[in-house]
Protein backbone atom coordinates (compact mmCIF):
# COMPACT_ATOMS: atom_id res chain seq x y z
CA UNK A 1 76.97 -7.05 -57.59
CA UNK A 2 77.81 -8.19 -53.87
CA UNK A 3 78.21 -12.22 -53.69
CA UNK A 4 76.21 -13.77 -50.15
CA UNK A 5 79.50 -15.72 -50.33
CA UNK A 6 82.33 -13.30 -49.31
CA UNK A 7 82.36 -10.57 -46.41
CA UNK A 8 81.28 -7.44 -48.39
CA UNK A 9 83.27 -4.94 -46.17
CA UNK A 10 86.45 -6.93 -47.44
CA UNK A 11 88.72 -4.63 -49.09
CA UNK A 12 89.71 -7.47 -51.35
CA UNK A 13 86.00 -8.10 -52.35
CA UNK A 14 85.40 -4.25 -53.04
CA UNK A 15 88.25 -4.44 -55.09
CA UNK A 16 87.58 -7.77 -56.98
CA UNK A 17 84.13 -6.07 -58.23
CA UNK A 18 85.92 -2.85 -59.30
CA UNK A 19 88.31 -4.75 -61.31
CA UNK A 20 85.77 -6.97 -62.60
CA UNK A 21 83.88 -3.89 -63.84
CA UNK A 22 86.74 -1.82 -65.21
CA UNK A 23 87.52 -5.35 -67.15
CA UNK A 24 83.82 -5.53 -68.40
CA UNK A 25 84.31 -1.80 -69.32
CA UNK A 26 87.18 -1.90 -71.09
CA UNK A 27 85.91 -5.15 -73.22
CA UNK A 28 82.91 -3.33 -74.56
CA UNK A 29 84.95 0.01 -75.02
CA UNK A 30 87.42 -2.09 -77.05
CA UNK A 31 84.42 -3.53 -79.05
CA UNK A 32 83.28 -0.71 -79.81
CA UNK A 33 86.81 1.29 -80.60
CA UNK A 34 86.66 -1.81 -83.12
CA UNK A 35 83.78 -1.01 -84.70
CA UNK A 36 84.86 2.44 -85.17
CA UNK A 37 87.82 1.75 -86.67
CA UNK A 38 86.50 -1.19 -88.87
CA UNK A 39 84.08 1.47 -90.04
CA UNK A 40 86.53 3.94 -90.93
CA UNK A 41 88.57 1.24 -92.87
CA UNK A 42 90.80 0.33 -90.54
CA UNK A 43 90.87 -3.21 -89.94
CA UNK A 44 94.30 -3.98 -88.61
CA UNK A 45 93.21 -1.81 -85.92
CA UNK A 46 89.95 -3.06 -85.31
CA UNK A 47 91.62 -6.56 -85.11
CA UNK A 48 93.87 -5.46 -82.68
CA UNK A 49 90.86 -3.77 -80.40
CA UNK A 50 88.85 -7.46 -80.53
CA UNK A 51 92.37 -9.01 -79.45
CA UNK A 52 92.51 -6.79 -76.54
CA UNK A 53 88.92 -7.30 -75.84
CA UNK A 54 88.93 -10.91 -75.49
CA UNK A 55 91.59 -10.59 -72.70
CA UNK A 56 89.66 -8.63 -71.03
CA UNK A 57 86.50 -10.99 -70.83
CA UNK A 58 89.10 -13.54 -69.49
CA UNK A 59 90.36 -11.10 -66.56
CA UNK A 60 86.71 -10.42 -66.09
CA UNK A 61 86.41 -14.20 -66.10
CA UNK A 62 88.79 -14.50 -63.26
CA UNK A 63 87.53 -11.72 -61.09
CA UNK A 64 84.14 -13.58 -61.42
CA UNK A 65 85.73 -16.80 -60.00
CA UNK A 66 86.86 -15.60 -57.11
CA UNK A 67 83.51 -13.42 -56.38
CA UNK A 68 80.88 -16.29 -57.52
CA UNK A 69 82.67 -19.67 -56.99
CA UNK A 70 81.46 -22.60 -58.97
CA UNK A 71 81.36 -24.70 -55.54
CA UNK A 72 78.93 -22.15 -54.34
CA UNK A 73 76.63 -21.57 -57.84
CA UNK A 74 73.69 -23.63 -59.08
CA UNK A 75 71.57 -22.65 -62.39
CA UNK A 76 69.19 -21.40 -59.75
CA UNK A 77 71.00 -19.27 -58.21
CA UNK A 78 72.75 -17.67 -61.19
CA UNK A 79 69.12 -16.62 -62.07
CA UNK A 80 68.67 -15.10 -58.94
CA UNK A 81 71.71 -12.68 -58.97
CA UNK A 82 70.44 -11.89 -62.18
CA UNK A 83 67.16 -11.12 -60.99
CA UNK A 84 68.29 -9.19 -58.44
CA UNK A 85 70.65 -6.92 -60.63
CA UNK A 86 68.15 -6.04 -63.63
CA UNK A 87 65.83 -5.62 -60.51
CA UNK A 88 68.23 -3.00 -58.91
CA UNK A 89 68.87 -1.47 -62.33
CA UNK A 90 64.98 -0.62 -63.24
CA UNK A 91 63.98 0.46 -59.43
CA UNK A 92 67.28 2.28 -58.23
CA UNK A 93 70.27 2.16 -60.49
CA UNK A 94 68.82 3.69 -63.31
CA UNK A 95 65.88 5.92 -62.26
CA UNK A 96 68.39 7.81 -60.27
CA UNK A 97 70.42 8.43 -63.29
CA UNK A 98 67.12 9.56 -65.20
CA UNK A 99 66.53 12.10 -62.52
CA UNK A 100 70.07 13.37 -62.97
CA UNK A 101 69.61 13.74 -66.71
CA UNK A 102 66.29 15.09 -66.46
CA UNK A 103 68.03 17.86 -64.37
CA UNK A 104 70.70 18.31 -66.33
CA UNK A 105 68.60 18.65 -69.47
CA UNK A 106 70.41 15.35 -71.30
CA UNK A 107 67.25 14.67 -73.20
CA UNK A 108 69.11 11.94 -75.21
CA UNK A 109 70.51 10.22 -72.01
CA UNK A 110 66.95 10.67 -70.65
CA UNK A 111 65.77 8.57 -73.63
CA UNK A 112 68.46 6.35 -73.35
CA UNK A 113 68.09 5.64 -69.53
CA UNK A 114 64.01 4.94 -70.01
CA UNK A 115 65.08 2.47 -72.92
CA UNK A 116 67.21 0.89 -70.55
CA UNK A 117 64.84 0.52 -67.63
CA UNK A 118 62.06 -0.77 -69.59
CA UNK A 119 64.84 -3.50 -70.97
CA UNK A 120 65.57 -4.09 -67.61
CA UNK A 121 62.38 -4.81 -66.45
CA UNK A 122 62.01 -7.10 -69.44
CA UNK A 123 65.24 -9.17 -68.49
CA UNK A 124 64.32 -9.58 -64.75
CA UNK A 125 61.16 -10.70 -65.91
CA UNK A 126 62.63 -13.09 -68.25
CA UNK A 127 64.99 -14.45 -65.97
CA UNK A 128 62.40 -15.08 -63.22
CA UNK A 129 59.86 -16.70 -65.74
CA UNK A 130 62.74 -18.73 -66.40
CA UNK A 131 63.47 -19.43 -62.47
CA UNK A 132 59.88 -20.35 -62.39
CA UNK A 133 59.95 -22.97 -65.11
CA UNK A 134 62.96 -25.03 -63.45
CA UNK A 135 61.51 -25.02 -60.10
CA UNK A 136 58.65 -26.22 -62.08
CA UNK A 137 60.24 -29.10 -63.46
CA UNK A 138 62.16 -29.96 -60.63
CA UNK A 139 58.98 -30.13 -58.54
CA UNK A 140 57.78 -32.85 -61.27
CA UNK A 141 60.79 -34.58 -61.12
CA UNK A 142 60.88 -35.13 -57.25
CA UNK A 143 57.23 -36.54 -57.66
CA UNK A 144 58.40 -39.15 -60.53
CA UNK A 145 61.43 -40.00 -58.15
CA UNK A 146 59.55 -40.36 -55.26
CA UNK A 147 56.64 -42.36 -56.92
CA UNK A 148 59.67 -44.59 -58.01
CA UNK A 149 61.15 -44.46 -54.59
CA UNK A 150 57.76 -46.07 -53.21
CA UNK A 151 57.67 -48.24 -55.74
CA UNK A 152 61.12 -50.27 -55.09
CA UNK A 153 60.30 -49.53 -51.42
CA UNK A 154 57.07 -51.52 -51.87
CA UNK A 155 59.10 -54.28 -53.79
CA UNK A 156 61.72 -54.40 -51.64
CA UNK A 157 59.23 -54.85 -48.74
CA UNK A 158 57.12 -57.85 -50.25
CA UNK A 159 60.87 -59.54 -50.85
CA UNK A 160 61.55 -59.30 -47.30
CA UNK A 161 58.30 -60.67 -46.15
């Protein structure tokens, strides 16, 4: 998940993204220690899982601020992290946990993992068709400004004639 916007041999950095992901684990493990427990009847204790959960999106939250600073973010490059991690997932991340399973003989981790790439794949794609479309329109939208530009230009030069 390294940021272009911090030093990535920082200590500090290194251990911003491990507490960002031990938040982001612990969130989803909570969820689903809720679901569990509202399954088996247990509401009160489901309730209290989603509590804890929901703190731990907001620590995650704050990690995330210091690692991708609003100053330093635009749509477009939101997209592009995001390209750039579901890319790393489907090419290195998770074919190199496939091979492990394979090896292993996990056959339902092996399923699991191909699921996962091919939803990867799907999400970077996604994400760049997305990218695509907004440079798109932007590209539009400098034309319109620019034909407007030229325009007031030409306006502004007959009144000065």
């Amino acid at each position: 998940m390294a940021s272009p916007f911090h030093d990535p041999a920082s200590v500090t950095i290194r251990n911003l993204e491990s507490a960002f992901a031990g938040e982001s684990m612990a969130h989803i493990k909570y969820r689903y220690f809720a679901k569990l427990c509202r399954e088996a009847g247990d509401e009160e204790t489901a309730k209290a899982f989603e509590a804890t959960a929901d703190q731990e999106v907001m620590h995650a939250f704050g990690h995330l601020d210091l690692l991708f600073p609003k100053a330093n973010m635009t749509p477009a490059k939101a997209l592009q992290f995001a390209i750039e991690g579901e890319t790393y997932e489907y090419t290195e991340m998770y074919p190199s946990f496939r091979n492990a399973a394979v090896a292993e003989g996990h056959d339902a981790a092996v399923k699991e993992i191909d699921e996962q790439i091919a939803e990867s794949k799907e999400h970077a794609a996604q994400f760049k068709a997305v990218l695509d479309k907004a440079a798109k329109r932007f590209a539009a939208l400098a034309k319109v400004e620019e034909r407007h530009a030229n325009h007031y230009q030409a306006v502004l030069d007959k009144i000065a004639s």
